[in-house]
Protein backbone atom coordinates (compact mmCIF):
# COMPACT_ATOMS: atom_id res chain seq x y z
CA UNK A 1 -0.39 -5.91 -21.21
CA UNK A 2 1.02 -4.01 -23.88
CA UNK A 3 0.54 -0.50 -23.71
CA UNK A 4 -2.02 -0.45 -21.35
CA UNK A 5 -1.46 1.98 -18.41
CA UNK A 6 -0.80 0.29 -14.84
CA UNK A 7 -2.78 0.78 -12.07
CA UNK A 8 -1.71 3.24 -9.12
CA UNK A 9 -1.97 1.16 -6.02
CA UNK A 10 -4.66 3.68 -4.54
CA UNK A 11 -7.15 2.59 -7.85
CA UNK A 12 -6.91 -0.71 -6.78
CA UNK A 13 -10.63 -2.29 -5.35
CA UNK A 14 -10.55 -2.70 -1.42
CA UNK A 15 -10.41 -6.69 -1.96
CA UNK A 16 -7.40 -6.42 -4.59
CA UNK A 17 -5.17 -3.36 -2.27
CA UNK A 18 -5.67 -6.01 0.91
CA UNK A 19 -3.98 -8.67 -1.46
CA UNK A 20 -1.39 -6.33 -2.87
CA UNK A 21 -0.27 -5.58 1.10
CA UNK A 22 0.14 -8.98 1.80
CA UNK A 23 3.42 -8.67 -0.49
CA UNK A 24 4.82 -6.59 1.98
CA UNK A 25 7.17 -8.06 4.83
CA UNK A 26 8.66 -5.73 6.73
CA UNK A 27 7.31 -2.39 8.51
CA UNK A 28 9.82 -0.08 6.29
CA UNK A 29 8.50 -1.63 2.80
CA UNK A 30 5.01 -0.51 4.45
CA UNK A 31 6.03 2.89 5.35
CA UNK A 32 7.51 3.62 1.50
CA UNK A 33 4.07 2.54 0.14
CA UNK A 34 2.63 4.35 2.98
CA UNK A 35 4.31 7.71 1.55
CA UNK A 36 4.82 6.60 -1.41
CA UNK A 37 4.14 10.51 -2.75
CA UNK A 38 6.54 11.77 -1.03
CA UNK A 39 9.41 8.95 -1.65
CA UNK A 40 8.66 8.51 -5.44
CA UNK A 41 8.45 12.83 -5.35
CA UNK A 42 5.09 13.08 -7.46
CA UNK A 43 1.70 13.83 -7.64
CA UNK A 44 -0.28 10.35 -7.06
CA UNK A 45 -3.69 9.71 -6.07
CA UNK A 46 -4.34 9.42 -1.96
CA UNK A 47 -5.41 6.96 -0.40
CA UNK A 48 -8.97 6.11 0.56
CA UNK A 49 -9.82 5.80 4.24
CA UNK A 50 -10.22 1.77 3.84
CA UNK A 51 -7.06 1.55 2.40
CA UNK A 52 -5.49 3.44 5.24
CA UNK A 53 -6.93 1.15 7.66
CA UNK A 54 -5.78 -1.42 5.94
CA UNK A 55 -2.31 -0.73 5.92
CA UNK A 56 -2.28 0.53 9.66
CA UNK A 57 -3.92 -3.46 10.20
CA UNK A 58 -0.98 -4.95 7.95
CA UNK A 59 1.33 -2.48 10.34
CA UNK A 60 -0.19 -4.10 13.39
CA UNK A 61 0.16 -7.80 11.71
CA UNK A 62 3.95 -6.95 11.20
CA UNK A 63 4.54 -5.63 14.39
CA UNK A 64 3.01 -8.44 16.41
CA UNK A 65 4.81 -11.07 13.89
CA UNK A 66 7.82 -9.49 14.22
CA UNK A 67 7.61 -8.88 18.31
């Protein structure tokens, strides 16, 4: 990698942000990616509208797994 600058989640392509959310376990780890602008206190991009369906699906997916 080098020097090459990493990717902010929200650049990520639909089919790579659905495989980066699979990472996440537990409904809190979801909500700090969720607001991740607000917890890391900086200006990032926002997300798209796919990608915020696809974390409220993962949210679902937790919740059900999790009872």
């Amino acid at each position: 990698m080098g020097n090459a600058m990493a990717k902010d989640y929200a650049q990520l392509s639909n089919d790579d942000f659905l495989l980066m959310l699979k990472d996440y376990h537990t409904l809190p780890e979801l909500f700090g990616l969720w607001d991740r602008r607000i917890v890391l206190n900086t200006d990032l991009p926002r997300w798209s509208a796919e990608q915020r369906n696809m974390m409220k699906a993962r949210k679902y997916e937790l919740e059900r797994a999790n009872g």
